[in-house]
N, C-alpha and C. Protein backbone atom coordinates (compact mmCIF):
# COMPACT_ATOMS: atom_id res chain seq x y z
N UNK A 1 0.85 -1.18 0.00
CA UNK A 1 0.00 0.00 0.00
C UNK A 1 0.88 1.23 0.00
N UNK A 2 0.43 2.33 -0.99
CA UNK A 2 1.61 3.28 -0.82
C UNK A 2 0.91 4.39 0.38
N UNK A 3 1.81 4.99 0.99
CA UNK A 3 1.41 6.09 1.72
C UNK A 3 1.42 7.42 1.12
N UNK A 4 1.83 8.59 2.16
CA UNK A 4 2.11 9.49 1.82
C UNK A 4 2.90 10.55 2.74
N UNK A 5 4.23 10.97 2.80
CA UNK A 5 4.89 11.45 4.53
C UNK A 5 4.53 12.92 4.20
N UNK A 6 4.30 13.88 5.07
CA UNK A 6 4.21 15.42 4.56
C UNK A 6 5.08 15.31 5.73
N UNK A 7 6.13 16.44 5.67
CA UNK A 7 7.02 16.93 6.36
C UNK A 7 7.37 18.44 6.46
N UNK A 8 6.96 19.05 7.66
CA UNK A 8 7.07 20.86 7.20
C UNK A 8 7.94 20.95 8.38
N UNK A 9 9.21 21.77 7.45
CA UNK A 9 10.49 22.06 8.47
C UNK A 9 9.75 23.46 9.21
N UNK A 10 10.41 24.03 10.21
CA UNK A 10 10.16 25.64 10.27
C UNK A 10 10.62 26.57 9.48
N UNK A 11 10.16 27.44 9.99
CA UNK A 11 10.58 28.62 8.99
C UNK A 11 12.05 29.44 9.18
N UNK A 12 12.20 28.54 10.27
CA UNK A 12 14.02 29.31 10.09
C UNK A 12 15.03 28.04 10.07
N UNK A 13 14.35 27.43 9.35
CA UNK A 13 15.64 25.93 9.02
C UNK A 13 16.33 26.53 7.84
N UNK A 14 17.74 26.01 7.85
CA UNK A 14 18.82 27.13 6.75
C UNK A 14 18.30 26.11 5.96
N UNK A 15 19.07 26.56 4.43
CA UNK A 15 18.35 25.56 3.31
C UNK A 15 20.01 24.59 3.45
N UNK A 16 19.62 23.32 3.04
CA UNK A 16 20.30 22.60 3.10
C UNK A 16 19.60 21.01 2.71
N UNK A 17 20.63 19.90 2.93
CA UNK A 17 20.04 18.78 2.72
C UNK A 17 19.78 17.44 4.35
N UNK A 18 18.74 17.33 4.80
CA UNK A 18 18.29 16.57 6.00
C UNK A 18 17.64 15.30 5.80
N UNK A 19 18.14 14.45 6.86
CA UNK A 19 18.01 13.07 6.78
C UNK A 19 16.34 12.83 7.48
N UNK A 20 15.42 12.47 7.29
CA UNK A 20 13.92 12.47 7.96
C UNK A 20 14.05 10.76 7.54
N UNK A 21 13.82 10.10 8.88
CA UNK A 21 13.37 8.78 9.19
C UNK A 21 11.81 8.88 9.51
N UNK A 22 11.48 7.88 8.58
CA UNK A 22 9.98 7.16 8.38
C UNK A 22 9.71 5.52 9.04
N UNK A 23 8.81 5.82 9.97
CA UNK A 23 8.69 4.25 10.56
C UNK A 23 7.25 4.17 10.54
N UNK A 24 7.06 2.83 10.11
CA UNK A 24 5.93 2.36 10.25
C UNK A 24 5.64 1.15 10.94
N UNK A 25 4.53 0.70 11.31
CA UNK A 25 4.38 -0.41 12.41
C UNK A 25 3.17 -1.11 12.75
N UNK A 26 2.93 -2.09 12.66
CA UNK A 26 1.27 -3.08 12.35
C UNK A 26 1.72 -3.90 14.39
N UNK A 27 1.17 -5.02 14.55
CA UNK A 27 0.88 -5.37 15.58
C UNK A 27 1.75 -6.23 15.77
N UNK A 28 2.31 -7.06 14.26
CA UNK A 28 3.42 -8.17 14.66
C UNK A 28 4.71 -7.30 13.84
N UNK A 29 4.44 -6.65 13.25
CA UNK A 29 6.09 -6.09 12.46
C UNK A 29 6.25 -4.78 11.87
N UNK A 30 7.30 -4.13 12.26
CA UNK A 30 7.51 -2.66 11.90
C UNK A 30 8.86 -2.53 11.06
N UNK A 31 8.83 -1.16 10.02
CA UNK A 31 10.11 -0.93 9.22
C UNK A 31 10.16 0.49 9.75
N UNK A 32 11.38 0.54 9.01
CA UNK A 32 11.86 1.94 8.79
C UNK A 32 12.75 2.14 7.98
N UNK A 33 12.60 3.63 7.36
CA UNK A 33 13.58 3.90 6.22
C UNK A 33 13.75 5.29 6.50
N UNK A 34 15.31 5.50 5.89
CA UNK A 34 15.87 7.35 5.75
C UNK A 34 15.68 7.37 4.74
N UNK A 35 15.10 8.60 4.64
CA UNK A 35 14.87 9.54 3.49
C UNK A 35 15.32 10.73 3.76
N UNK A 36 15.97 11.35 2.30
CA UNK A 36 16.39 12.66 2.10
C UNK A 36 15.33 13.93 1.92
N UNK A 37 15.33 14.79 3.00
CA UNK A 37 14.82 16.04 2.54
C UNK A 37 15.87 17.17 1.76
N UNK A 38 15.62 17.86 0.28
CA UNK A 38 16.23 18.98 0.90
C UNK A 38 16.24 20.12 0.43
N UNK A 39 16.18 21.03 1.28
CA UNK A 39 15.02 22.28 1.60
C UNK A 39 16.40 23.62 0.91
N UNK A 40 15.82 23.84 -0.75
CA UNK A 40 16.33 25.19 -0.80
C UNK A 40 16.46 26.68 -0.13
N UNK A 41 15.52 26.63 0.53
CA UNK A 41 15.10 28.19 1.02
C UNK A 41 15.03 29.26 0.19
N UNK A 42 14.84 30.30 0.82
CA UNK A 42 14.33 31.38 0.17
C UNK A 42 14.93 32.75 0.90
N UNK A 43 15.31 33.87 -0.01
CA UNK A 43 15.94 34.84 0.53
C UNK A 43 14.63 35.38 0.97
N UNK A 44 14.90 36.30 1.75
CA UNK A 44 14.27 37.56 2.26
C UNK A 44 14.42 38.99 2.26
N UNK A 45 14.35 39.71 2.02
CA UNK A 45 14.99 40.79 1.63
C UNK A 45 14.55 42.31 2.39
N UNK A 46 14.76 43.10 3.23
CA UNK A 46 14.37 44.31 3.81
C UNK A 46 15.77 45.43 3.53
N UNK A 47 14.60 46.56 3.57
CA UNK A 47 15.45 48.30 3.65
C UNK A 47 15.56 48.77 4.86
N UNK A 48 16.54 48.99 5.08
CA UNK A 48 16.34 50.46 6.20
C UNK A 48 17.96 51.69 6.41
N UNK A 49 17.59 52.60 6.94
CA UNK A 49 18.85 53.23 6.99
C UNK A 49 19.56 52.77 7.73
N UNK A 50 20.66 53.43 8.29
CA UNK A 50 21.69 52.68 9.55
C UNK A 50 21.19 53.28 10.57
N UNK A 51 21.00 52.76 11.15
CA UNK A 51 19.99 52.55 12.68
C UNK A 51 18.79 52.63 12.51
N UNK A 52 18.32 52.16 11.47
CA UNK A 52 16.83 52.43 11.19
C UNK A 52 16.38 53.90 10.37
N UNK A 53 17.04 54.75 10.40
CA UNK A 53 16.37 55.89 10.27
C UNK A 53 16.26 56.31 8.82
N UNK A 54 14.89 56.45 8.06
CA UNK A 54 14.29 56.58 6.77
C UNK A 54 14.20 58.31 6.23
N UNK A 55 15.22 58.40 7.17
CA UNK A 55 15.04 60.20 6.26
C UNK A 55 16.32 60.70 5.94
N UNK A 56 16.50 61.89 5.59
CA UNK A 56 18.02 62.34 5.47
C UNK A 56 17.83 63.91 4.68
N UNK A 57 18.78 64.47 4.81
CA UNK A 57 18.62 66.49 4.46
C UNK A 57 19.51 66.00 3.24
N UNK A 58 19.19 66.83 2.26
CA UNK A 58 19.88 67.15 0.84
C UNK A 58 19.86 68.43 0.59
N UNK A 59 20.83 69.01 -0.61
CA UNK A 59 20.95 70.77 -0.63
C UNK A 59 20.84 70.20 -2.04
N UNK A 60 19.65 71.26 -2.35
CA UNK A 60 19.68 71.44 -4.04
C UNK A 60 20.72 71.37 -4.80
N UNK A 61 20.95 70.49 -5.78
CA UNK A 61 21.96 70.32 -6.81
C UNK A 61 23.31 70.04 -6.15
N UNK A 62 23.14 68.94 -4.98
CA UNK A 62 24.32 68.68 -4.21
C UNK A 62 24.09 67.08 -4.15
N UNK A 63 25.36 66.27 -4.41
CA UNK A 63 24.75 64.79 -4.19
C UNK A 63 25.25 64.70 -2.17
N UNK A 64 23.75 63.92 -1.83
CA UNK A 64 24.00 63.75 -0.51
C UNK A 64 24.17 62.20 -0.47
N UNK A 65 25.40 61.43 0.22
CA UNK A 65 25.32 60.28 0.37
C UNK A 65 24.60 59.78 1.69
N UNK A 66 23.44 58.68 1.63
CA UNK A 66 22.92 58.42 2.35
C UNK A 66 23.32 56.73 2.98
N UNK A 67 23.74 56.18 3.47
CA UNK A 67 23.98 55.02 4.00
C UNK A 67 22.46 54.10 4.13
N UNK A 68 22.24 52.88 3.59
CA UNK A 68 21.58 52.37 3.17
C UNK A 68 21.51 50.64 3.98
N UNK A 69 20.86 49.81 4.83
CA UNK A 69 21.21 48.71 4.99
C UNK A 69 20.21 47.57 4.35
N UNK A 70 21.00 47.13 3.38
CA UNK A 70 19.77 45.66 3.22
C UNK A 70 20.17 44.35 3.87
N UNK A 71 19.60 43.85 4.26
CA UNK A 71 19.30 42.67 5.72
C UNK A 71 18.17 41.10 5.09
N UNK A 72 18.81 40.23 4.87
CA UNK A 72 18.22 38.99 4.04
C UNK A 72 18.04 38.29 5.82
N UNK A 73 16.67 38.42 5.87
CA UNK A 73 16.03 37.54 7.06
C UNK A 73 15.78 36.22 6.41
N UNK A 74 16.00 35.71 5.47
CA UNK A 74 15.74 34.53 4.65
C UNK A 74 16.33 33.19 4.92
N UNK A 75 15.81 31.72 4.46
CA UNK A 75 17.03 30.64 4.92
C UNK A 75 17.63 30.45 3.74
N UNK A 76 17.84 31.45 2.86
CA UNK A 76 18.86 31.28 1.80
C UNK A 76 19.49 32.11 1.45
N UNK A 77 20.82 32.31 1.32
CA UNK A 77 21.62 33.50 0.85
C UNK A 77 20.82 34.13 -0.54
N UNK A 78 21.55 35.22 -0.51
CA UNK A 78 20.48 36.22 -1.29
C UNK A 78 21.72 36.52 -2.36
N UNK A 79 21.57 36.28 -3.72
CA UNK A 79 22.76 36.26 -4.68
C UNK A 79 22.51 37.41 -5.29
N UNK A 80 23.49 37.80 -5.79
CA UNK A 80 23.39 39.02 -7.07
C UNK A 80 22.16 39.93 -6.93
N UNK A 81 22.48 40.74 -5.78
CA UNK A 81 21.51 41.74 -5.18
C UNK A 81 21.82 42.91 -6.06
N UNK A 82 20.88 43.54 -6.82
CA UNK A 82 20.78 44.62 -7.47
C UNK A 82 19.75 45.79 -7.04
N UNK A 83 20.35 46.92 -7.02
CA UNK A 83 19.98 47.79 -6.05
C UNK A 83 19.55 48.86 -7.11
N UNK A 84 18.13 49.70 -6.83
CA UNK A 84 17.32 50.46 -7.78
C UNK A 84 16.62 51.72 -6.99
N UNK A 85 16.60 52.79 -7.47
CA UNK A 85 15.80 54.04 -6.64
C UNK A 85 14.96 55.13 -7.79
N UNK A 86 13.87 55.42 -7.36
CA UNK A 86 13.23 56.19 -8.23
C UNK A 86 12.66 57.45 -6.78
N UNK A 87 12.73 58.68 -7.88
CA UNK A 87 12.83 60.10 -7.26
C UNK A 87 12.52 60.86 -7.88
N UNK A 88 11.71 61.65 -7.67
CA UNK A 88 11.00 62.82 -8.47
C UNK A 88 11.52 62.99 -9.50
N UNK A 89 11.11 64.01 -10.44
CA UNK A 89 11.62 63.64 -11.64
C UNK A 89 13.23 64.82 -11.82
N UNK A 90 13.85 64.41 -12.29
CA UNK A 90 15.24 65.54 -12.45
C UNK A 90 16.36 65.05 -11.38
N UNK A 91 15.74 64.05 -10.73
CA UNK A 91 16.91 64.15 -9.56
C UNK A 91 17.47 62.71 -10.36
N UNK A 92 18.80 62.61 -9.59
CA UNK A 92 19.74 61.35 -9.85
C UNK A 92 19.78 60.44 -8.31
N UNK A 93 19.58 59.27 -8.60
CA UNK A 93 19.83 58.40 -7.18
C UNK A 93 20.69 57.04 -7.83
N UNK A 94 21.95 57.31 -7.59
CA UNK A 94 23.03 56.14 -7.57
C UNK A 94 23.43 55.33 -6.18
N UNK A 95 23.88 54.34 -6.87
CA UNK A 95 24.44 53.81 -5.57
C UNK A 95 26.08 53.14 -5.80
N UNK A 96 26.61 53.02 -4.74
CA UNK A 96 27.85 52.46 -4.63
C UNK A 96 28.29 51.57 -3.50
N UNK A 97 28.53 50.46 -3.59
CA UNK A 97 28.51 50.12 -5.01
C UNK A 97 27.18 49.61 -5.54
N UNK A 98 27.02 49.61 -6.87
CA UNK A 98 25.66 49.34 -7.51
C UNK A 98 25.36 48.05 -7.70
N UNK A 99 25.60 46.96 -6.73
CA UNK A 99 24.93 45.71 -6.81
C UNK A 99 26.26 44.90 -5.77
N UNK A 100 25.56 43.91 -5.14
CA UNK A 100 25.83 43.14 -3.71
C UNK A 100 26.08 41.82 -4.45
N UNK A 101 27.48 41.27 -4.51
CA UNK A 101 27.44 39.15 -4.87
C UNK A 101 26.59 38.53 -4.05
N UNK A 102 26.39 38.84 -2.95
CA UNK A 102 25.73 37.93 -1.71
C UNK A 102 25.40 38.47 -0.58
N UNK A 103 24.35 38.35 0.16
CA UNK A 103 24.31 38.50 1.44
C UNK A 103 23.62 37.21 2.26
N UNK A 104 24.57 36.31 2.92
CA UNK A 104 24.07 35.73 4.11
C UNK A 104 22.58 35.53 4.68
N UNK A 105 22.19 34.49 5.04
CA UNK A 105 20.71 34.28 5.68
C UNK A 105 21.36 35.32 6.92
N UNK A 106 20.64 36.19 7.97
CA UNK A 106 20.42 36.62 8.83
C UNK A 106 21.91 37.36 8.91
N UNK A 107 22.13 37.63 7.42
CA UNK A 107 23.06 38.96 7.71
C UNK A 107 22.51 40.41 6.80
N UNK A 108 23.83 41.21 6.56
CA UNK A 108 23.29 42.64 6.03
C UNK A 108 24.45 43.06 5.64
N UNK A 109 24.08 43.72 4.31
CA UNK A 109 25.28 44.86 3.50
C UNK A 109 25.03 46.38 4.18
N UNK A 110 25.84 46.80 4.01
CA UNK A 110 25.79 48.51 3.81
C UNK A 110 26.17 48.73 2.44
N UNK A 111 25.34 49.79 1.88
CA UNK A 111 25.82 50.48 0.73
C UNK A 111 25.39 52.41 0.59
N UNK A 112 26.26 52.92 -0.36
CA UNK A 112 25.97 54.56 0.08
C UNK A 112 24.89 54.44 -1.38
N UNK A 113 23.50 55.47 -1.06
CA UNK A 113 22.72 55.55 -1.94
C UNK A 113 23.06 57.23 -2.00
N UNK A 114 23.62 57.23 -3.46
CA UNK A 114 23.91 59.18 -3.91
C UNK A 114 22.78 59.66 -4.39
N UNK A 115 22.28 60.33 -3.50
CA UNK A 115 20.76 61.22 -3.84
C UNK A 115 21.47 62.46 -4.17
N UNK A 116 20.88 63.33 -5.69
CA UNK A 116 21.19 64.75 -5.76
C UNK A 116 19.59 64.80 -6.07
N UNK A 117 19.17 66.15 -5.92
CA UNK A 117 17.84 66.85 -5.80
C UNK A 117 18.65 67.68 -7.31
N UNK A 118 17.30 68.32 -8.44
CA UNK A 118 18.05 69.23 -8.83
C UNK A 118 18.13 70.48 -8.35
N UNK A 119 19.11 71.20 -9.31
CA UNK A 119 19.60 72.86 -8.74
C UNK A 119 18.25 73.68 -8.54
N UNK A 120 17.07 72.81 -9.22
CA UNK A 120 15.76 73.60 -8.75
C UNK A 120 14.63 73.42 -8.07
N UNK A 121 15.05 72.58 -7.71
CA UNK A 121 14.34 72.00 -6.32
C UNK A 121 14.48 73.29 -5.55
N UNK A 122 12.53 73.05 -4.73
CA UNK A 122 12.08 74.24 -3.86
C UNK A 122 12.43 73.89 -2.27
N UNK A 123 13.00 74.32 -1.45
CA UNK A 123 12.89 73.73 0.00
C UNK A 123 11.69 73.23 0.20
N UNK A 124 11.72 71.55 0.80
CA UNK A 124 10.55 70.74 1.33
C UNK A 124 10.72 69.54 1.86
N UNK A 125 10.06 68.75 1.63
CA UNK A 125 10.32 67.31 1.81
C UNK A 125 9.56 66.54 0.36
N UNK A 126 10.22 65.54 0.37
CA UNK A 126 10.50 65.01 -1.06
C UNK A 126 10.73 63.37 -0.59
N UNK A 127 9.84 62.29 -1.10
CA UNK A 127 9.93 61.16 -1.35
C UNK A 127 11.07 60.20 -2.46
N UNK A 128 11.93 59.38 -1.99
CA UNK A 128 12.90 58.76 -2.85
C UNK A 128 12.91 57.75 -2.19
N UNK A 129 12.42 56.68 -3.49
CA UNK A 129 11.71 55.14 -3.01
C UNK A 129 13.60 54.27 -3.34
N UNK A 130 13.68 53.61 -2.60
CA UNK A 130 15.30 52.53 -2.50
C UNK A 130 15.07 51.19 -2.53
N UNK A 131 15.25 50.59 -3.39
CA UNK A 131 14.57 49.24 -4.10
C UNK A 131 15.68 48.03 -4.06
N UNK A 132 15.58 46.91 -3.69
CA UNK A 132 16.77 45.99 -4.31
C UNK A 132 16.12 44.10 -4.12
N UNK A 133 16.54 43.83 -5.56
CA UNK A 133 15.85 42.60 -5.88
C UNK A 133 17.17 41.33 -6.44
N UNK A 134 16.84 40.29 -5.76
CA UNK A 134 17.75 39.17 -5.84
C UNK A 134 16.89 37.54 -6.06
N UNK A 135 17.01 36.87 -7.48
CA UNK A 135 16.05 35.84 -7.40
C UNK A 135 14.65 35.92 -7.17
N UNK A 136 14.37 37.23 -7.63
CA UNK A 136 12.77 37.00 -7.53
C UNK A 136 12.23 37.41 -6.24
N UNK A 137 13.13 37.57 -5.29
CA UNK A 137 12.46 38.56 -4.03
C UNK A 137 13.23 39.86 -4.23
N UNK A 138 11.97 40.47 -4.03
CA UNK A 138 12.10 41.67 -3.82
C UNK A 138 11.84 43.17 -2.10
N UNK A 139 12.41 44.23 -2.70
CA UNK A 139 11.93 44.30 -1.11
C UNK A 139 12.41 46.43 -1.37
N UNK A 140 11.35 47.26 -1.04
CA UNK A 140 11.84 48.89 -1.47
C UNK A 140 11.55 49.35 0.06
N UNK A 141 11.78 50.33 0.53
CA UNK A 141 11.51 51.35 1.67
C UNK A 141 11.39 53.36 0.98
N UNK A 142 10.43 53.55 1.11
CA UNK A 142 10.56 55.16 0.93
C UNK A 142 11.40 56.01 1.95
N UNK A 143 12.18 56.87 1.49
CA UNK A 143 12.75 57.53 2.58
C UNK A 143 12.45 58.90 1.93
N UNK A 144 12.32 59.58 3.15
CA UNK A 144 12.24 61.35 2.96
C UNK A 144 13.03 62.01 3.18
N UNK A 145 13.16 62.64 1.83
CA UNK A 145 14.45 63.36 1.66
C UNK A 145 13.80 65.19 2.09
N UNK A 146 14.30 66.04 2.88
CA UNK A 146 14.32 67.13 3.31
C UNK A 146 15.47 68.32 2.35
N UNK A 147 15.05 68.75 1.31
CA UNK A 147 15.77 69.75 0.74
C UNK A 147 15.93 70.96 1.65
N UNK A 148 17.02 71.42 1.31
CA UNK A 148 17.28 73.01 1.60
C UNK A 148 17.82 73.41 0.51
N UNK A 149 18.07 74.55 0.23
CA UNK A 149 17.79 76.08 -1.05
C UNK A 149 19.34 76.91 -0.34
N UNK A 150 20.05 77.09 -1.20
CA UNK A 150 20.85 78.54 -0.50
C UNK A 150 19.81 79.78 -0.03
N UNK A 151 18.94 79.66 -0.43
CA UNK A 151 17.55 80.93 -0.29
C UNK A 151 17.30 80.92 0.89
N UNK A 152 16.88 79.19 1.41
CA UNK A 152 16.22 78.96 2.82
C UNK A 152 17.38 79.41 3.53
N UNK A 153 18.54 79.03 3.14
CA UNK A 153 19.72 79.20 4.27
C UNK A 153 19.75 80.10 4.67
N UNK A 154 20.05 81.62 3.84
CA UNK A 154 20.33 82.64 3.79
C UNK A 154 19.13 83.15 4.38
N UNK A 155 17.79 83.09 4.68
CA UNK A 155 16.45 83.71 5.64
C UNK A 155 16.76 83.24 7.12
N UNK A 156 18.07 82.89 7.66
CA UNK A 156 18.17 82.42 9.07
C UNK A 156 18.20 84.11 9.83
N UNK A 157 17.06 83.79 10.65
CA UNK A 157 17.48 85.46 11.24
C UNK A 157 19.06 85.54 11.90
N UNK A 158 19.53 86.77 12.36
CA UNK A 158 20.73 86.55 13.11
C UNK A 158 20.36 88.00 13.58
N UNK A 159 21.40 88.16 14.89
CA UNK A 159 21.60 89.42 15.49
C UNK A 159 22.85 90.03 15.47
N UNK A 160 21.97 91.61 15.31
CA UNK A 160 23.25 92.25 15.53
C UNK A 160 23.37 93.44 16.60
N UNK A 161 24.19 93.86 16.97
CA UNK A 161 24.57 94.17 18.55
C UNK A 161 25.63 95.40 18.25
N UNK A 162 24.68 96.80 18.64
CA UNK A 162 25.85 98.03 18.48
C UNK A 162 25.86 98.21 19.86
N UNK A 163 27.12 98.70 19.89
CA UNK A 163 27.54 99.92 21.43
C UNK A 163 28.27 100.41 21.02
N UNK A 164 27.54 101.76 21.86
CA UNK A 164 28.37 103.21 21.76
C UNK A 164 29.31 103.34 22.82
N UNK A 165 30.48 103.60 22.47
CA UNK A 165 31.22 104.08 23.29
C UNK A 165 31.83 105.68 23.60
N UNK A 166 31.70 105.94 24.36
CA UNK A 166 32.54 107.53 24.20
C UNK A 166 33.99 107.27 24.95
N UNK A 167 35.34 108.45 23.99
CA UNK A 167 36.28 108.29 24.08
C UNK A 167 36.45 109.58 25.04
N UNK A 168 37.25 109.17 26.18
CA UNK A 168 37.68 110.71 27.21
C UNK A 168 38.59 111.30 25.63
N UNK A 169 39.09 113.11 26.27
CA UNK A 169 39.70 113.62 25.34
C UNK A 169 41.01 113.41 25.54
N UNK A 170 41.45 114.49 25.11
CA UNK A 170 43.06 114.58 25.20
C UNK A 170 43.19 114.61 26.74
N UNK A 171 44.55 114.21 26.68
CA UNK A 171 44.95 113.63 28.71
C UNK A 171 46.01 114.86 28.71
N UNK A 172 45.84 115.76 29.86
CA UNK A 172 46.68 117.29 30.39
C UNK A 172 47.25 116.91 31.39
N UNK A 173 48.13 117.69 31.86
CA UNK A 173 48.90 117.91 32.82
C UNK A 173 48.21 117.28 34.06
N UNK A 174 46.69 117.84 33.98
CA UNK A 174 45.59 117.81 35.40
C UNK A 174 45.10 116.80 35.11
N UNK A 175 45.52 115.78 34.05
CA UNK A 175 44.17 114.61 33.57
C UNK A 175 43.69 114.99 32.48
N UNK A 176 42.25 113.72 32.03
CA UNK A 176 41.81 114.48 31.24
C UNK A 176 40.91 115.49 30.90
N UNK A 177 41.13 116.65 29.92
CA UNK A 177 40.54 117.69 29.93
C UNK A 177 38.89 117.59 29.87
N UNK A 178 38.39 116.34 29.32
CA UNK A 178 36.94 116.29 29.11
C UNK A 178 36.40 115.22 29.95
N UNK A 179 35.56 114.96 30.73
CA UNK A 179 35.14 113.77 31.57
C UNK A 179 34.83 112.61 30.89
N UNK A 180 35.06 111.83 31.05
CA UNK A 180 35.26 110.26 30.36
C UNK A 180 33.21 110.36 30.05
N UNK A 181 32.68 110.14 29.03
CA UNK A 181 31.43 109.62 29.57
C UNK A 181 31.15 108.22 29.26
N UNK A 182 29.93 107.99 30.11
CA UNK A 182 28.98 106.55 30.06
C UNK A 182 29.44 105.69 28.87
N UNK A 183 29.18 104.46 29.12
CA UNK A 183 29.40 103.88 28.60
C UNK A 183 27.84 103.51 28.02
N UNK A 184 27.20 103.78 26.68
CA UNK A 184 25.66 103.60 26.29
C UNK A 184 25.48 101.99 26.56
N UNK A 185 24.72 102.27 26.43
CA UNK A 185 23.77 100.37 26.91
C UNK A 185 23.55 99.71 25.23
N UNK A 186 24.06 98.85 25.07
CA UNK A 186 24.19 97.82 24.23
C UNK A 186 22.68 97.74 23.54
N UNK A 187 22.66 98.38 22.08
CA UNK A 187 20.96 98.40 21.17
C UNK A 187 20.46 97.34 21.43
N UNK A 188 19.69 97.13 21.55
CA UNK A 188 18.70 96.01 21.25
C UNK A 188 19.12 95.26 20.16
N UNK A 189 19.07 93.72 20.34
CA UNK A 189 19.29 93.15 19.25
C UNK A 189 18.43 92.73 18.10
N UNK A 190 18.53 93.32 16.91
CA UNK A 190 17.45 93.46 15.93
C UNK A 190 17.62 92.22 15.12
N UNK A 191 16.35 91.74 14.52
CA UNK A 191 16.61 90.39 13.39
C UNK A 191 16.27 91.13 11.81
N UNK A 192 17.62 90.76 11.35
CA UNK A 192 16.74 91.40 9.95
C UNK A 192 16.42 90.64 9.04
């Protein structure tokens, strides 16, 4: 009589090849046999920045390098990882280096993703999606990119700070001829 064995490893067995013994057994006589499982696995693939963090400041028409981590939670190494970003339109998003040989089950690359905004980009915040696909898994994170403008820069208020001083006069025989005066009290500090 034929049977049928179903066998479900977990989900964090590495891929590899495993020995699964089958026994069977009636009232006067029992067998058993090894059989080979063996379990390719599957990459996994996630984004995030280094320490997690999904945002980063850029200056118009400046490339900002952003540090990038992809992390294969998978039980199979993750081969020939190719790395992809789309961003408003005019801007450039490279990376370096531009594609990973491997990353490890339950390890992680770093790579720098070169975001430039263009020279006409308005101060804001701005969406730039970071993509990277290996064997058919895939896996993107949006990060927000925060422009600044030489324009915005240059509207930082600042202060400025007069005092008057008065100079005594000429110094005589007796001292000096004119009484030293006050020293004025420091203007108010104005923002312009």
């Amino acid at each position: 009589k034929n049977v049928k064995l179903k066998v479900t490893p977990p989900n964090t067995a590495a891929a590899g090849n495993y020995k699964v013994t089958a026994r069977v057994s009636s009232e006067d006589t029992s067998a058993t046999a090894d059989l080979g499982l063996n379990i390719t696995g599957q990459p996994k693939l996630s984004i995030s920045g280094r320490e997690g963090l999904v945002s980063t400041r850029a200056s118009a028409g400046k490339q900002t390098p952003v540090p990038i981590v992809i992390t294969n939670t998978g039980t199979a190494p993750a081969d020939d990882v190719e790395l992809s970003g789309s961003a408003p339109s005019g801007w450039k998003v490279e990376f370096n280096p531009k594609s990973i040989d491997r990353i490890a089950p339950n390890a992680n690359k770093e790579v720098q993703a070169l975001i430039t905004p263009t020279d006409k980009s308005i101060a804001g915040d701005y969406v730039a999606t970071i993509s990277a696909s290996a064997r058919g898994e895939s896996a993107s994170t949006d990060f927000r990119v925060t422009v600044v403008t030489p324009l915005a820069l240059s509207s930082v208020p600042f202060a400025l700070t007069i005092a008057h001083v008065e100079i005594p006069g000429p110094i005589g025989p007796a001292g000096p001829t004119a009484p030293a005066g006050p020293v004025a009290p420091a203007v108010p500090a104005g923002i312009w």
